[in-house]
C-alpha atoms as a PDB file:
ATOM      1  CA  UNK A   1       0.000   0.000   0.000  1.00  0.00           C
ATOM      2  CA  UNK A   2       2.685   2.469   0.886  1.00  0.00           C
ATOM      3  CA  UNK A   3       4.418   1.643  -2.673  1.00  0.00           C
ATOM      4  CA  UNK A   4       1.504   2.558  -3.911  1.00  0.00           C
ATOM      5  CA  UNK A   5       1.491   6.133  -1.960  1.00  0.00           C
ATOM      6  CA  UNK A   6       4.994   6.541  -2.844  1.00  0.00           C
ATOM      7  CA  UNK A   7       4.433   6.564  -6.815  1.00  0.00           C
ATOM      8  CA  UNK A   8       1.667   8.552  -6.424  1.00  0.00           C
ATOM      9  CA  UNK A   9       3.508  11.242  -4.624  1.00  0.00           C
ATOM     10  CA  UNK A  10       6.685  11.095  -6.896  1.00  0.00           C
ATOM     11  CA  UNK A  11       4.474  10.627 -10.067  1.00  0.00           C
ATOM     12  CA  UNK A  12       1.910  14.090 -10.449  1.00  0.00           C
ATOM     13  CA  UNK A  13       0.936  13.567 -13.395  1.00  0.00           C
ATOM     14  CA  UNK A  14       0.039   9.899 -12.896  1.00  0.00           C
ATOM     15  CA  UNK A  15      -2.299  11.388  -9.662  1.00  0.00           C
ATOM     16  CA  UNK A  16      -4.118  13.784 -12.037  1.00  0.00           C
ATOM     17  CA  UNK A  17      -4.319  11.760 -14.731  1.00  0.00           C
ATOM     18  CA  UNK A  18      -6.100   8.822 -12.495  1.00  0.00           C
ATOM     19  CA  UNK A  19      -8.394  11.220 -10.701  1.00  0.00           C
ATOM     20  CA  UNK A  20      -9.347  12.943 -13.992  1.00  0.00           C
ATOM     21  CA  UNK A  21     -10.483   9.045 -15.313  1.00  0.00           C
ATOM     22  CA  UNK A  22     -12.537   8.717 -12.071  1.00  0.00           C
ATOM     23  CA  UNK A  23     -14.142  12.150 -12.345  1.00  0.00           C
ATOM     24  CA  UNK A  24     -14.978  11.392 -15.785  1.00  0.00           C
ATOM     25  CA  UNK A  25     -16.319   7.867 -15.319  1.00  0.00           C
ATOM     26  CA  UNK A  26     -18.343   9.353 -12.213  1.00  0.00           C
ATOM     27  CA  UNK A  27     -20.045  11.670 -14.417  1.00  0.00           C
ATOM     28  CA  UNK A  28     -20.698   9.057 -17.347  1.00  0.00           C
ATOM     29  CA  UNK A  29     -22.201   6.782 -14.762  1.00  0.00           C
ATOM     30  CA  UNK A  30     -23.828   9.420 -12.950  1.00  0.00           C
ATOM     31  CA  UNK A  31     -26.166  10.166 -17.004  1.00  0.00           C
ATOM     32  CA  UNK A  32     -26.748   6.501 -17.652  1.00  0.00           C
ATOM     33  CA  UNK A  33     -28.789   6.034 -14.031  1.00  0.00           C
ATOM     34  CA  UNK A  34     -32.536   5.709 -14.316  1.00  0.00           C
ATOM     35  CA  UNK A  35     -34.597   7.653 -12.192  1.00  0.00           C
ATOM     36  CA  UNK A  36     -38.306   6.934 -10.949  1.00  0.00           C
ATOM     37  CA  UNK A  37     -40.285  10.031  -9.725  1.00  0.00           C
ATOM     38  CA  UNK A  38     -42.822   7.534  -8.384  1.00  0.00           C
ATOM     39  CA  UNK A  39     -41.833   4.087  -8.526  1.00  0.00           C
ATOM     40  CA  UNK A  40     -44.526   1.423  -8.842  1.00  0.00           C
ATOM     41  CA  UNK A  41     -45.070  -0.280  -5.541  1.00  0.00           C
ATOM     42  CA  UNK A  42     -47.161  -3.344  -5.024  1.00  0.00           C
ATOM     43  CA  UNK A  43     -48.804  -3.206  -1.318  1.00  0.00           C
ATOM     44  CA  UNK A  44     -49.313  -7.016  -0.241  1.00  0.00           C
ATOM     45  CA  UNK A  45     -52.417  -6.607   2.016  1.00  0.00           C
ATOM     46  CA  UNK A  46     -54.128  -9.244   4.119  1.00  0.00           C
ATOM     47  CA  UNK A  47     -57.971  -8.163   5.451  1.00  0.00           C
ATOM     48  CA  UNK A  48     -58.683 -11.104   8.480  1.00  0.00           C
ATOM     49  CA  UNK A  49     -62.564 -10.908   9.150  1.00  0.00           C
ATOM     50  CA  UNK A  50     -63.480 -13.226  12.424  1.00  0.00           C
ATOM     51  CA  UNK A  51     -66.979 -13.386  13.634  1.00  0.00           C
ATOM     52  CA  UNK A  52     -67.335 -13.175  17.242  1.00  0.00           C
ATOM     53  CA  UNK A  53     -70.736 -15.164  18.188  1.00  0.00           C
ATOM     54  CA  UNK A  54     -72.527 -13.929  20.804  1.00  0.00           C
ATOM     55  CA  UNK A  55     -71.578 -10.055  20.404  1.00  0.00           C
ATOM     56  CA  UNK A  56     -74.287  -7.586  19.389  1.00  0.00           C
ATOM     57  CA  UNK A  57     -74.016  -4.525  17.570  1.00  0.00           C
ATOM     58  CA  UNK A  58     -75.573  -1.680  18.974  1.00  0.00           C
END
């Protein structure tokens, strides 16, 4: 890791160069996402009905 550091710091160029590619493949990846204003959700829903004998409604 620290050769890796080292290179970086002797090589400018190489530095720039490597963060230009990831600013620029940032951006490219950042036009090709989709985007949902409202995405479609399906609500599973139960509805449990029990009748309760001997209870009036009043």
């Amino acid at each position: 890791m620290y050769r890796i550091i080292d290179w970086f710091a002797h090589n400018p160029v190489a530095a720039n160069l490597t963060m230009v590619f990831i600013m620029v493949s940032g951006l490219l990846a950042s036009v090709s996402i989709s985007q949902e204003i409202f995405p479609e959700m399906a609500l599973d829903m139960v509805t449990v009905e029990v009748a309760y004998l001997g209870a009036t409604l009043t």
